[in-house]
N, C-alpha and C. Protein backbone atom coordinates (compact mmCIF):
# COMPACT_ATOMS: atom_id res chain seq x y z
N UNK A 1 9.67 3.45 22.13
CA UNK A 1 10.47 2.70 21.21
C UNK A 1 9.64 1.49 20.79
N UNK A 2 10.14 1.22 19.67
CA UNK A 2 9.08 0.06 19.31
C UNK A 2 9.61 -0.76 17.83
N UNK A 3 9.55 -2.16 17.59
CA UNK A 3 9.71 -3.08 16.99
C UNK A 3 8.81 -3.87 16.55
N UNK A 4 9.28 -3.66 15.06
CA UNK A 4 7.90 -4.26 14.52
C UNK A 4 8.79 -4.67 12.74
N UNK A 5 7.64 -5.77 11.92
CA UNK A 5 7.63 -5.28 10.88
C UNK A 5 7.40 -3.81 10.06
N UNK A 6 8.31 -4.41 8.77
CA UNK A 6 8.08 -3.22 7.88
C UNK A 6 8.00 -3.55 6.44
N UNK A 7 7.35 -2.54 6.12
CA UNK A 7 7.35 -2.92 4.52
C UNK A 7 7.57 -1.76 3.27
N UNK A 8 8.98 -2.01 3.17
CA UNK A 8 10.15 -0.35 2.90
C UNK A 8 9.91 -0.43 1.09
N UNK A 9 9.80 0.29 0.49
CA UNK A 9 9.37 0.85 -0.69
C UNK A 9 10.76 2.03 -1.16
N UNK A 10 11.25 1.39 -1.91
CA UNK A 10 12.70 2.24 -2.32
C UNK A 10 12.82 2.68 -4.05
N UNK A 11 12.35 3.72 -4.06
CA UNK A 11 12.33 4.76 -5.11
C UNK A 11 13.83 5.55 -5.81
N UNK A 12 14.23 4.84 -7.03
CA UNK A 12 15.61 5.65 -7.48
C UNK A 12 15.17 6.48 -8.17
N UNK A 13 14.76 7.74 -8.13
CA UNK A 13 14.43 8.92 -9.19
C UNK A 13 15.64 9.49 -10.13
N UNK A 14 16.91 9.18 -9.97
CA UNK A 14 18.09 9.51 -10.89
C UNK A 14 19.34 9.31 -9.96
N UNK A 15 20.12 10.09 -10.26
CA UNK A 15 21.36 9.77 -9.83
C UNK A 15 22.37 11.33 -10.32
N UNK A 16 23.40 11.71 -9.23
CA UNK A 16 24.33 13.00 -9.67
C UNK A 16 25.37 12.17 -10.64
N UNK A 17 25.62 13.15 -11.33
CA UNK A 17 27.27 12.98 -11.65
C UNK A 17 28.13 14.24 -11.40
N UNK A 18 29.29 13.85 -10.77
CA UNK A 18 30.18 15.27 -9.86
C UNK A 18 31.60 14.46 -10.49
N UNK A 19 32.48 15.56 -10.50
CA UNK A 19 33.59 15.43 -11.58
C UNK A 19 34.49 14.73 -10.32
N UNK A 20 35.10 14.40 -10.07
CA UNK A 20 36.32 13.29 -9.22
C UNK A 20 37.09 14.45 -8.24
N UNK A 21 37.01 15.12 -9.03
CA UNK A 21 38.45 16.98 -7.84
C UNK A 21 37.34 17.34 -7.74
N UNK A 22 37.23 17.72 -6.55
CA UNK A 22 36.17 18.81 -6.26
C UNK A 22 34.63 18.85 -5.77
N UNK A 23 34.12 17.47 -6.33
CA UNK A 23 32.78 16.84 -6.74
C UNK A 23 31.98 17.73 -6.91
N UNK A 24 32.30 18.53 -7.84
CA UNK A 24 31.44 19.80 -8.52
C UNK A 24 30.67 19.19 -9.20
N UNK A 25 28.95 19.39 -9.19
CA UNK A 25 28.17 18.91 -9.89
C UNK A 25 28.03 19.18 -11.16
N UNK A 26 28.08 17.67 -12.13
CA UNK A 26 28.25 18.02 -13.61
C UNK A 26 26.67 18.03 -13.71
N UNK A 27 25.97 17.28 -13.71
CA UNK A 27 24.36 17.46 -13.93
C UNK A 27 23.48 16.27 -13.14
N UNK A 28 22.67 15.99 -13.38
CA UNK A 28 21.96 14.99 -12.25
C UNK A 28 20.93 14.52 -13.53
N UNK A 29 21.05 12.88 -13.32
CA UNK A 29 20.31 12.12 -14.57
C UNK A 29 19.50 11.50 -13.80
N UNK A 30 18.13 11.77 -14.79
CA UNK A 30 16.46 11.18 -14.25
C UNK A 30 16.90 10.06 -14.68
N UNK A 31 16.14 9.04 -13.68
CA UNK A 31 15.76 7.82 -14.02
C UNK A 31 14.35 7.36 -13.66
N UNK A 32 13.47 6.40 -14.77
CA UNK A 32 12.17 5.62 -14.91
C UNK A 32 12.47 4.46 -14.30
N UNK A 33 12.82 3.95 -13.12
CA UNK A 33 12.93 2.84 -12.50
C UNK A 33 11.64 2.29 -11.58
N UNK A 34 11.18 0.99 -12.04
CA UNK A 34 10.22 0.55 -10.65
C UNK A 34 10.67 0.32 -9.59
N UNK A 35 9.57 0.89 -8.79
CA UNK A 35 9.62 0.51 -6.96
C UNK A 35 10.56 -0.80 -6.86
N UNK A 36 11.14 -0.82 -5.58
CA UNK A 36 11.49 -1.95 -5.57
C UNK A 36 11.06 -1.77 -3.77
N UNK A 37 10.18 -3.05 -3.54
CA UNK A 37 9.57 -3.26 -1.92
C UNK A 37 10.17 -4.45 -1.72
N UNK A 38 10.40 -4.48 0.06
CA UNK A 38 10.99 -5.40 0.76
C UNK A 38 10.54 -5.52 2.33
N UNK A 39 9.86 -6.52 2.54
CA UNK A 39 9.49 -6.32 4.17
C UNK A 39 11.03 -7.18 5.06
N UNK A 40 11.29 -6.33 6.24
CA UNK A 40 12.36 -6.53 6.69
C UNK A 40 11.56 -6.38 8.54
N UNK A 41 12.15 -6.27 9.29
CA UNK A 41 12.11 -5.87 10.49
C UNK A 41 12.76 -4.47 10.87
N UNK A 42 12.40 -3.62 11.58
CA UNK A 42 12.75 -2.64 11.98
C UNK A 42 12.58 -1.92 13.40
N UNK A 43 13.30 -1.12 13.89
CA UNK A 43 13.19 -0.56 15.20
C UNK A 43 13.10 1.46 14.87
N UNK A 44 11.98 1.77 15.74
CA UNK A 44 11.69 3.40 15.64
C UNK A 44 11.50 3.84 16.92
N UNK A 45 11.53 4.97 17.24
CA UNK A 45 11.72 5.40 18.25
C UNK A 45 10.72 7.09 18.26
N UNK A 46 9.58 7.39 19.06
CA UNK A 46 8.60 8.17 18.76
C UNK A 46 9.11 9.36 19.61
N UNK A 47 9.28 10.69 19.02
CA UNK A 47 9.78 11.79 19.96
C UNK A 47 8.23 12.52 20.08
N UNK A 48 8.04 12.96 21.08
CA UNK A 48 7.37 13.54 21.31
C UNK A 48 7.48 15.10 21.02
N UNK A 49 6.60 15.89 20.22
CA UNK A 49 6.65 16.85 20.01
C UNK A 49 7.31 18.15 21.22
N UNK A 50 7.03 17.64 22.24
CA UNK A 50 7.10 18.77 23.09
C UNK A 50 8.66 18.31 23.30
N UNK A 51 9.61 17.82 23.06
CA UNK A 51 10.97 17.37 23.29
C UNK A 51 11.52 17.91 22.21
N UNK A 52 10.87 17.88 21.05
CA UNK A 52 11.54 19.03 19.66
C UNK A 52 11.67 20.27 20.23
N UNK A 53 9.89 20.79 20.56
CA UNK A 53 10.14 21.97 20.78
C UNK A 53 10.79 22.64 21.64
N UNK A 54 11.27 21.74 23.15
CA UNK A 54 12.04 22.14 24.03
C UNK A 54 13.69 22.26 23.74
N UNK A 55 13.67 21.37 23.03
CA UNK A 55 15.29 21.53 22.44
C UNK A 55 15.09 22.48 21.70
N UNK A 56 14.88 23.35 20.82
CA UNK A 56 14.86 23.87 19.83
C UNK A 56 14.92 25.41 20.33
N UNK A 57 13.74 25.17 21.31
CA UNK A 57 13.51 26.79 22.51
C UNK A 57 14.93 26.83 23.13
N UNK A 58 15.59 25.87 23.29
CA UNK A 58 17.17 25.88 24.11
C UNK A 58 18.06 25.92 22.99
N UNK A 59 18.06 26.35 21.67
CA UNK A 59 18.76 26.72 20.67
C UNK A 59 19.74 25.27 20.31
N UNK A 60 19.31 24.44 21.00
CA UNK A 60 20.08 23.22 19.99
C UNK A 60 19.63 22.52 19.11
N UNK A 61 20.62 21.83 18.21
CA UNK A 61 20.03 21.98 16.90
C UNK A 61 19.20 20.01 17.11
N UNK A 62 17.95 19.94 17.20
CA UNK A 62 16.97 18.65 17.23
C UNK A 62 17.18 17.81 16.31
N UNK A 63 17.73 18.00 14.74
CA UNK A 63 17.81 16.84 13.64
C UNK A 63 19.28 16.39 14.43
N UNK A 64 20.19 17.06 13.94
CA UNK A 64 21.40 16.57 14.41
C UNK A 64 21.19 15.85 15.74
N UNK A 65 20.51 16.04 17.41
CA UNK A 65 20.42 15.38 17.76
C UNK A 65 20.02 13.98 17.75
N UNK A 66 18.77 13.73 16.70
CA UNK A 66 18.39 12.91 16.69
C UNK A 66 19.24 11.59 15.56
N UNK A 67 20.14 12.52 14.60
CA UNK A 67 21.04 12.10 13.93
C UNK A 67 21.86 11.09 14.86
N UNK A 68 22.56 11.76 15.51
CA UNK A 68 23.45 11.26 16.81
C UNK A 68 23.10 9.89 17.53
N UNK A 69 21.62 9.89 17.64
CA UNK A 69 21.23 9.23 18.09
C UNK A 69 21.18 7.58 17.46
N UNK A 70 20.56 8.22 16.26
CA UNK A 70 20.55 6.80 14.97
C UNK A 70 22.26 6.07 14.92
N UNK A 71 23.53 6.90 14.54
CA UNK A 71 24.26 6.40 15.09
C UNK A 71 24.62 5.43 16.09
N UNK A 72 24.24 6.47 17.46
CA UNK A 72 24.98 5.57 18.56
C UNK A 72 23.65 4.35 18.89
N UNK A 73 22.98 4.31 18.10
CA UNK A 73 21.87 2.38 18.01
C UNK A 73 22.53 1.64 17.11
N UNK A 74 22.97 2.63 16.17
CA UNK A 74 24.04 1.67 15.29
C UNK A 74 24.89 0.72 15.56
N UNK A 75 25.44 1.74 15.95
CA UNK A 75 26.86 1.26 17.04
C UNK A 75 26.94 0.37 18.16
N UNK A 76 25.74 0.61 19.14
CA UNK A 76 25.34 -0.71 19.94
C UNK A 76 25.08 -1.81 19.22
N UNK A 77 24.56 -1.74 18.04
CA UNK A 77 23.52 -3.02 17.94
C UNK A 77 25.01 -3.65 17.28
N UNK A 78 26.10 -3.28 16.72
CA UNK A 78 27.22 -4.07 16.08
C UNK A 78 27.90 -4.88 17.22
N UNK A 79 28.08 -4.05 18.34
CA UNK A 79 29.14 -3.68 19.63
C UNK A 79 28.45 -4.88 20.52
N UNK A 80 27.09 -5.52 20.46
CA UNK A 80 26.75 -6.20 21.02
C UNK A 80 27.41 -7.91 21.07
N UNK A 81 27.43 -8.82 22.29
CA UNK A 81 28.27 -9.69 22.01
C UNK A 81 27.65 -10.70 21.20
């Protein structure tokens, strides 16, 4: 695990439009927007390959775990006093 600066680079390439019932996609509009960068602080956490592949050999599903995971740091870091 590890903490550090960052320096995050956020790209809008377009945007959906989905009708209100249903959110059936009406079409998806390009957009020419510049980068927009921001250095912030951040926390990551390094899995080791052989922990993918062991989960994965045990048929559970590794994104979703790691999904789960991003969550419950979420959730601590609010929950904290």
């Amino acid at each position: 695990m590890s903490l550090g600066r960052l320096r995050i680079t956020d790209r809008i390439t377009g945007y959906e439009r989905r009708h209100v019932r249903g959110q059936h996609l009406l079409n998806i509009v390009p957009l020419d927007l510049p980068p927009q960068v921001f250095e912030t602080e951040g926390l990551w956490i390094e899995i080791p390959d052989e922990i993918r592949e062991a989960t994965e050999k045990a048929y559970m599903h590794f994104m979703g775990g790691i999904h789960a995971l991003e969550h419950a740091a979420i959730v601590e870091y609010y929950l904290r006093p």
